[in-house]
N, C-alpha and C. Protein backbone atom coordinates (compact mmCIF):
# COMPACT_ATOMS: atom_id res chain seq x y z
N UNK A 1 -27.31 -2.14 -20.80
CA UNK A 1 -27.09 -3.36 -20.04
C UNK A 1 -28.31 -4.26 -20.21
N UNK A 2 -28.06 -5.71 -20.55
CA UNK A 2 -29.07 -6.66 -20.30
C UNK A 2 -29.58 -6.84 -19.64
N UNK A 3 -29.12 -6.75 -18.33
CA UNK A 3 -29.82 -7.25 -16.89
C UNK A 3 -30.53 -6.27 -16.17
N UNK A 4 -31.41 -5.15 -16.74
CA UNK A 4 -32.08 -4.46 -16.56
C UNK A 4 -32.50 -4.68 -14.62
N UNK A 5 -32.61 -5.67 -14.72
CA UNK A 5 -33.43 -6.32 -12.86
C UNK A 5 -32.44 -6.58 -11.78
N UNK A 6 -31.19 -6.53 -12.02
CA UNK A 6 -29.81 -6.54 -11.12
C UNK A 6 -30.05 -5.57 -10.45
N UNK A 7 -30.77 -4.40 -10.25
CA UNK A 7 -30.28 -3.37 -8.94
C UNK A 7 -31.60 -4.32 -8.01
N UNK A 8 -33.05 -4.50 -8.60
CA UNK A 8 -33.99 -4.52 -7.71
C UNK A 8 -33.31 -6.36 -7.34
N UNK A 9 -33.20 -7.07 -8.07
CA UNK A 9 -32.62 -8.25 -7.73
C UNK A 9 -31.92 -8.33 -6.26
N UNK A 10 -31.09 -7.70 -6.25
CA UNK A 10 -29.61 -7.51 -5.29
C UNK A 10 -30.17 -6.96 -4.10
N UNK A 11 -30.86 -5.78 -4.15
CA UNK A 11 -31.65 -4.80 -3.17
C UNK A 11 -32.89 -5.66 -2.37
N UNK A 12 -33.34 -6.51 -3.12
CA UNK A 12 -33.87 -7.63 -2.15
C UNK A 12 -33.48 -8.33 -1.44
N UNK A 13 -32.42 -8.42 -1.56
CA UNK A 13 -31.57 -9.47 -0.57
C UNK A 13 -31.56 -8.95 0.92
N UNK A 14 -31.75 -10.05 2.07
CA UNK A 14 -31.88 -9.37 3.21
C UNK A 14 -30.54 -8.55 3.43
N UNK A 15 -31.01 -7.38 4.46
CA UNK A 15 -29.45 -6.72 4.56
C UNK A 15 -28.73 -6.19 3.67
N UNK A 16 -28.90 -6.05 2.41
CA UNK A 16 -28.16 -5.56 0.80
C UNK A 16 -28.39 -4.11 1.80
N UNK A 17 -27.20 -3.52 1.31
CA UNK A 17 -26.93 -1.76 0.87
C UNK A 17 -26.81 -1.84 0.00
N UNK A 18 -26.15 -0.55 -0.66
CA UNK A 18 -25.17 -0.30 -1.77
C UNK A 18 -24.96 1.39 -1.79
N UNK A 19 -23.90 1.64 -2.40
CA UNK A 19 -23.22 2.88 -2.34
C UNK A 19 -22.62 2.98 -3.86
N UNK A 20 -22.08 3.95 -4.07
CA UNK A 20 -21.12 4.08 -5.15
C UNK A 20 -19.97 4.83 -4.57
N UNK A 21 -18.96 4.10 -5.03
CA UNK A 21 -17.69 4.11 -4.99
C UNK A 21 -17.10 5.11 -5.52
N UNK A 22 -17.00 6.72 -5.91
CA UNK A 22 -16.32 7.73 -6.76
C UNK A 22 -15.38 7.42 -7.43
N UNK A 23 -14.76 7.19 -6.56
CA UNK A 23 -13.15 7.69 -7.02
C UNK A 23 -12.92 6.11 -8.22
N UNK A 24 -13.78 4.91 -8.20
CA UNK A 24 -13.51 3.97 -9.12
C UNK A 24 -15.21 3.52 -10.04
N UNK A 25 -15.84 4.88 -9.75
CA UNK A 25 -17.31 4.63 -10.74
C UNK A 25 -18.16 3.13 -10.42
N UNK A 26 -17.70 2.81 -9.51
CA UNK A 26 -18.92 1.48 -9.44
C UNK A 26 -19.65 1.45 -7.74
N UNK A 27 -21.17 0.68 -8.53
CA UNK A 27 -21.92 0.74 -7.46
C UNK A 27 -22.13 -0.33 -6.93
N UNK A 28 -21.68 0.08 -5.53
CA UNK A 28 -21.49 -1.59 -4.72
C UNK A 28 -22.43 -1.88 -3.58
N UNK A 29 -22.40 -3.30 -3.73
CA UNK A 29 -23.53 -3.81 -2.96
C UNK A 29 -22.89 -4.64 -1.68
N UNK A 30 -23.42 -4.54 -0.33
CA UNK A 30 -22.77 -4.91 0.85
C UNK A 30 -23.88 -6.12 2.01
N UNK A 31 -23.63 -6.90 1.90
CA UNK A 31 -24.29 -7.62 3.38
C UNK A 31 -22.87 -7.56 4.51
N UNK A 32 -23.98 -6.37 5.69
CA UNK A 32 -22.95 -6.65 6.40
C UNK A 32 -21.63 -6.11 6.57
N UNK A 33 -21.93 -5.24 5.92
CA UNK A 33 -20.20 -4.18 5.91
C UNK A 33 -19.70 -4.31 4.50
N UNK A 34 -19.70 -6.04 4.20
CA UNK A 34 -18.86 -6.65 2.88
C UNK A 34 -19.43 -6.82 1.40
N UNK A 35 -19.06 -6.17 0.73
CA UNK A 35 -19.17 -6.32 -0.57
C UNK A 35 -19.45 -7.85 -1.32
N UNK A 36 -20.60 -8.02 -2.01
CA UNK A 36 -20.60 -9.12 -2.22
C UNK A 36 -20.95 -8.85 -4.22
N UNK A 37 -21.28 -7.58 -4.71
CA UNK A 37 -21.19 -7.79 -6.31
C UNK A 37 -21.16 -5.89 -6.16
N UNK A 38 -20.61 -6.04 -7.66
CA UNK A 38 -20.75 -4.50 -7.45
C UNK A 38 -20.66 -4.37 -9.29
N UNK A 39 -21.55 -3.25 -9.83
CA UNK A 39 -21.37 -3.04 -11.04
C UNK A 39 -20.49 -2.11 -11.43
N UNK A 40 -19.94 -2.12 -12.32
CA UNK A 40 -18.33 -1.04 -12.76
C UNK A 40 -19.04 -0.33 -13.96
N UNK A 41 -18.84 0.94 -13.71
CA UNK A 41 -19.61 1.97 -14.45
C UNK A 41 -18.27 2.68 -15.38
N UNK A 42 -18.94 2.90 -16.79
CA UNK A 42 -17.36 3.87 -17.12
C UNK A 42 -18.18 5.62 -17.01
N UNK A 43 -16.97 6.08 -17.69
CA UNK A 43 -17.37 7.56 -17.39
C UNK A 43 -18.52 8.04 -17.73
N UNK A 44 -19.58 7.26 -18.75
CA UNK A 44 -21.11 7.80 -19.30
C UNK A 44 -21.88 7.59 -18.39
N UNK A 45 -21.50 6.33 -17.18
CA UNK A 45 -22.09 5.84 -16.21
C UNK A 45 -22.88 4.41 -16.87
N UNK A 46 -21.97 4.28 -17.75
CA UNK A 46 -22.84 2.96 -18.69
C UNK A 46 -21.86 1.54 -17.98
N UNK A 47 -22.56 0.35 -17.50
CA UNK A 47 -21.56 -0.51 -17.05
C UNK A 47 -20.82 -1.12 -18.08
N UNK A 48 -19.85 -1.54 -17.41
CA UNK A 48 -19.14 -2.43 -18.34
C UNK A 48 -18.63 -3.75 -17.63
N UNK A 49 -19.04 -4.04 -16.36
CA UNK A 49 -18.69 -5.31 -16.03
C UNK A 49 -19.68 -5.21 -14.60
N UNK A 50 -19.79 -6.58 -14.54
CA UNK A 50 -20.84 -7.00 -13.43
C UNK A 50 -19.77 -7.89 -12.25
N UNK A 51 -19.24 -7.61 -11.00
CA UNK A 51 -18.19 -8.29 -10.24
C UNK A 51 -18.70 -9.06 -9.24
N UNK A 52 -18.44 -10.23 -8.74
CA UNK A 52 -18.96 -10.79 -7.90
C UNK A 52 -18.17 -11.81 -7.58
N UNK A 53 -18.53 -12.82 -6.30
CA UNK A 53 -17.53 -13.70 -5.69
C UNK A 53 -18.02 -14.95 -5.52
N UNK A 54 -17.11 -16.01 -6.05
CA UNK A 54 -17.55 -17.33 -6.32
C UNK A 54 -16.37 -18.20 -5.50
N UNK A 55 -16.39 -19.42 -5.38
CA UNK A 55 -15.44 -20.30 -5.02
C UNK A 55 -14.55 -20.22 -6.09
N UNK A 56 -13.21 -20.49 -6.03
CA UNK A 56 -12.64 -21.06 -7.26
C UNK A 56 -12.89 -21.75 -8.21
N UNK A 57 -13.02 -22.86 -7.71
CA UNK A 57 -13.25 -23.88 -8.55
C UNK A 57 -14.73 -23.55 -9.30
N UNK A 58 -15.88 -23.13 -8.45
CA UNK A 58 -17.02 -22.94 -9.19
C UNK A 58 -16.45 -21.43 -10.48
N UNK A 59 -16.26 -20.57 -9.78
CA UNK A 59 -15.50 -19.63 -11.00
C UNK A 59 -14.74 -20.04 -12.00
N UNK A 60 -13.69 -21.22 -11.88
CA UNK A 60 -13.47 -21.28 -13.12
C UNK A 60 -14.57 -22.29 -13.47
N UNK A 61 -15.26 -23.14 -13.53
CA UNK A 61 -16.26 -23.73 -13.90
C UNK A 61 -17.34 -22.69 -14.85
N UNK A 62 -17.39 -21.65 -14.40
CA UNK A 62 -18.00 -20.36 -15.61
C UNK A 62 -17.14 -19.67 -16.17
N UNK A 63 -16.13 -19.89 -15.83
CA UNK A 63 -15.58 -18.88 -17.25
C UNK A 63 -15.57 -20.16 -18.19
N UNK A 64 -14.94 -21.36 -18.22
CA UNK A 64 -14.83 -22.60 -19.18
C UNK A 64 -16.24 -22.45 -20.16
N UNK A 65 -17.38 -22.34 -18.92
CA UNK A 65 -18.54 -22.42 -20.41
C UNK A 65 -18.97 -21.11 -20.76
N UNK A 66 -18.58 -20.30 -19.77
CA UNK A 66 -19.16 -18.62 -20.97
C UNK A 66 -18.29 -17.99 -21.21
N UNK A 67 -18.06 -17.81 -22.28
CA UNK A 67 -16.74 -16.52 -22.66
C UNK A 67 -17.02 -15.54 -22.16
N UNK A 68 -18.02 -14.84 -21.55
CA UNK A 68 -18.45 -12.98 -21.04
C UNK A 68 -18.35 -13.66 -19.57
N UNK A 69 -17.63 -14.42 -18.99
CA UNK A 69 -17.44 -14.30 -17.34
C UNK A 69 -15.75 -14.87 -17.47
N UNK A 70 -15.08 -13.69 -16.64
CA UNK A 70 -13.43 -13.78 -16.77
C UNK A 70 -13.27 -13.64 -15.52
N UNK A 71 -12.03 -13.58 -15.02
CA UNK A 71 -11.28 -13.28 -13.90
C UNK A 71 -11.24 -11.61 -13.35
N UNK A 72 -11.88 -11.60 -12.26
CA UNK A 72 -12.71 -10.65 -11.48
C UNK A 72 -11.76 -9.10 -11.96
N UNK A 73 -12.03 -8.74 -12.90
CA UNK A 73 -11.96 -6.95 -12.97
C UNK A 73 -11.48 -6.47 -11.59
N UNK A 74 -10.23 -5.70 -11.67
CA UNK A 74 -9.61 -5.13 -10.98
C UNK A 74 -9.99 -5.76 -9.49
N UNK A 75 -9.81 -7.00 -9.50
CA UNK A 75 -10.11 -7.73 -8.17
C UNK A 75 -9.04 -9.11 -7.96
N UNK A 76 -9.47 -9.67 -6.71
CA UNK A 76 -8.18 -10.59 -6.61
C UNK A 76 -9.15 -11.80 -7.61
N UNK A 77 -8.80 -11.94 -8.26
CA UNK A 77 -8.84 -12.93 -9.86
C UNK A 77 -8.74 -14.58 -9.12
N UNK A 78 -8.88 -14.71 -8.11
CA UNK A 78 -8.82 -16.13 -7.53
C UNK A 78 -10.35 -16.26 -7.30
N UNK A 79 -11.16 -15.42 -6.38
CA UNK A 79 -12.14 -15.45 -5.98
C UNK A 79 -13.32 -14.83 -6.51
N UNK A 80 -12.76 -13.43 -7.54
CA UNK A 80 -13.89 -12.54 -7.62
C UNK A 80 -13.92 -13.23 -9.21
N UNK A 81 -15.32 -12.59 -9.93
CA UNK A 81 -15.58 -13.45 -11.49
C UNK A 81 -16.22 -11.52 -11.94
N UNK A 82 -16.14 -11.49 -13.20
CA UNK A 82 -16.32 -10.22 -14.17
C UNK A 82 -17.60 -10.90 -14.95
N UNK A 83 -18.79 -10.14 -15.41
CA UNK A 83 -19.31 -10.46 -16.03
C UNK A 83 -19.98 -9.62 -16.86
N UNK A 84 -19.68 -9.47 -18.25
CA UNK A 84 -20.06 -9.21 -19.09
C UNK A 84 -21.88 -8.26 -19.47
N UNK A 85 -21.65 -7.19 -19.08
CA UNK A 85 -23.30 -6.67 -18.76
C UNK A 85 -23.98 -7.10 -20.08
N UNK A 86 -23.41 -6.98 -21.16
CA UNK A 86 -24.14 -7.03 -22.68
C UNK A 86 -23.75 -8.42 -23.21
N UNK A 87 -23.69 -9.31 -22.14
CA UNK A 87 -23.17 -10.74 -22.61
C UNK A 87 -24.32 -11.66 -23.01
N UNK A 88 -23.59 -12.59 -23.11
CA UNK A 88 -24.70 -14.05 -23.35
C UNK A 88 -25.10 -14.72 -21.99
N UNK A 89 -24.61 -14.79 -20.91
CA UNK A 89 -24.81 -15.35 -19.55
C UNK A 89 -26.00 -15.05 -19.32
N UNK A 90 -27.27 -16.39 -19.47
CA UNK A 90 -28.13 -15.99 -19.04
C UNK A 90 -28.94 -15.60 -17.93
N UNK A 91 -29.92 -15.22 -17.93
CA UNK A 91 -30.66 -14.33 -16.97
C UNK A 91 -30.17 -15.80 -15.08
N UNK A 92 -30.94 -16.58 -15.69
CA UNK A 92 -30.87 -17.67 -14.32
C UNK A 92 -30.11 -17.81 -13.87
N UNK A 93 -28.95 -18.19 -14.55
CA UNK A 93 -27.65 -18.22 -14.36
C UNK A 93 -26.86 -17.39 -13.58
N UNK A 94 -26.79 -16.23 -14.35
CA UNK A 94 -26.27 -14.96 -13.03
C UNK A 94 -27.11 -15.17 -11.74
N UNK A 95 -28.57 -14.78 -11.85
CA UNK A 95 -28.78 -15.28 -10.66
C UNK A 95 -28.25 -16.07 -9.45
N UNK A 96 -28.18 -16.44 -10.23
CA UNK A 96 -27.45 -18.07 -9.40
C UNK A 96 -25.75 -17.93 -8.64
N UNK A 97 -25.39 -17.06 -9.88
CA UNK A 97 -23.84 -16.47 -9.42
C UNK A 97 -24.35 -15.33 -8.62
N UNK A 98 -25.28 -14.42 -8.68
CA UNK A 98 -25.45 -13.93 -7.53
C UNK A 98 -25.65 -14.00 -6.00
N UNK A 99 -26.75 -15.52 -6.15
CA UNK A 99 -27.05 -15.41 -4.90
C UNK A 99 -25.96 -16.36 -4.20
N UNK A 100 -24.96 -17.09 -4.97
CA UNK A 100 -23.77 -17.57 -4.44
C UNK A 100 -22.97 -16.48 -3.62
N UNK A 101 -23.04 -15.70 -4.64
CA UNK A 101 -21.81 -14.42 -4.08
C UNK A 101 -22.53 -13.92 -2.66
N UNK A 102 -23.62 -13.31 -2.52
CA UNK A 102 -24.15 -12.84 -1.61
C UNK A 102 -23.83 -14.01 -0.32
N UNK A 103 -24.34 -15.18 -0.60
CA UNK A 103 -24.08 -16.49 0.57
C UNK A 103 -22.90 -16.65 0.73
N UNK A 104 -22.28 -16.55 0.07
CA UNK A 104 -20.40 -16.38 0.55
C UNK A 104 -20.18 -15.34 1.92
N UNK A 105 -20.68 -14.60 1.07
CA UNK A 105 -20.12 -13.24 2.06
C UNK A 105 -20.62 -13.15 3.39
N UNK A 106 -22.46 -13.53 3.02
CA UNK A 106 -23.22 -13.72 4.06
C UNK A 106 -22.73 -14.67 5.36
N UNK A 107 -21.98 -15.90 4.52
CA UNK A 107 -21.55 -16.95 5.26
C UNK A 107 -20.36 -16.55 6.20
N UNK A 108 -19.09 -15.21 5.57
CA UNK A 108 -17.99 -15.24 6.29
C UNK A 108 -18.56 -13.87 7.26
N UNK A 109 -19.39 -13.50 7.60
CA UNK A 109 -19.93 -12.61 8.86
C UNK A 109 -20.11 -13.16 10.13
N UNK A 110 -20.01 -12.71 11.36
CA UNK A 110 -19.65 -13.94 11.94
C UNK A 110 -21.65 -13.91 12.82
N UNK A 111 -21.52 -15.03 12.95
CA UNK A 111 -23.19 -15.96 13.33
C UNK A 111 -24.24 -14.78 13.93
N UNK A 112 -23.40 -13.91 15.10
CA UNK A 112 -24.44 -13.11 15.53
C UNK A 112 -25.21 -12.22 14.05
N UNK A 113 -24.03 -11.77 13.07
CA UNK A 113 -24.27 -10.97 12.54
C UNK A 113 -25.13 -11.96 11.35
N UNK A 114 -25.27 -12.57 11.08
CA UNK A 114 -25.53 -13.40 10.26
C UNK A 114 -27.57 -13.52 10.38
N UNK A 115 -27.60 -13.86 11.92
CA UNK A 115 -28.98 -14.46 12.94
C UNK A 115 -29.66 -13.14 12.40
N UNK A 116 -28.43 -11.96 13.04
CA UNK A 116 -29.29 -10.41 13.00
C UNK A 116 -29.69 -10.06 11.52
N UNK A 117 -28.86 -10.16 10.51
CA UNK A 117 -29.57 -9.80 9.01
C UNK A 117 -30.18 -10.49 8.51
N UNK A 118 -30.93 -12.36 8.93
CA UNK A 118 -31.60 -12.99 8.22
C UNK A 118 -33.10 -12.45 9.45
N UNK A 119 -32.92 -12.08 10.42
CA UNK A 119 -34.15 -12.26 11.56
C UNK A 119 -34.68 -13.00 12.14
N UNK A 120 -33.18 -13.89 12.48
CA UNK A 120 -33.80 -15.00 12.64
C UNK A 120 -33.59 -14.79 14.98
């Protein structure tokens, strides 16, 4: 995988868990109960897709300019985006689709829970 810095990336985020999932090989990352990206591992434990959650409209807005970001891997394909671990999507960029995804999720928790995982 390219993105060598995606676990410590993600794991910084206030409030990030993550677990792995058995029974579907991927390791998922949670603010808050909710899943906000999770990497899909095949059976070597090597990934093969990076999942995460965007607006629509901003999701299709990345798949149009990168061919290695599609419609979310075994996910509801409206909201979630697939991304390519050995792709061209660069480093900033994901970022960027990351910390969207995380603020999504972050955003639909409701305020107490929100106050309590930023410290505020």
């Amino acid at each position: 995988m390219r993105y060598e810095w995606i676990d410590e990336y993600l794991m910084a985020k206030p409030g990030a868990t993550k677990d792995l999932q058995e029974s579907w090989n991927w390791q998922r990352y949670h603010v808050g109960g909710k899943m906000f990206a999770a990497i899909c591992l095949d059976e070597n434990d090597k990934p093969y897709y990076i999942n995460l959650k965007l607006e629509p409209m901003e999701g299709e807005s990345y798949r149009a300019q990168y061919e290695d970001v599609i419609p979310g891997y075994y996910s509801n394909k409206q909201h979630w985006n697939s991304i390519n671990p050995d792709g061209a999507v660069p480093d900033e960029v994901l970022k960027t689709m990351l910390d969207r995804s995380y603020e999504l999720v972050l955003k639909g928790l409701p305020k107490y829970k929100q106050r309590e995982i930023l410290g505020e």
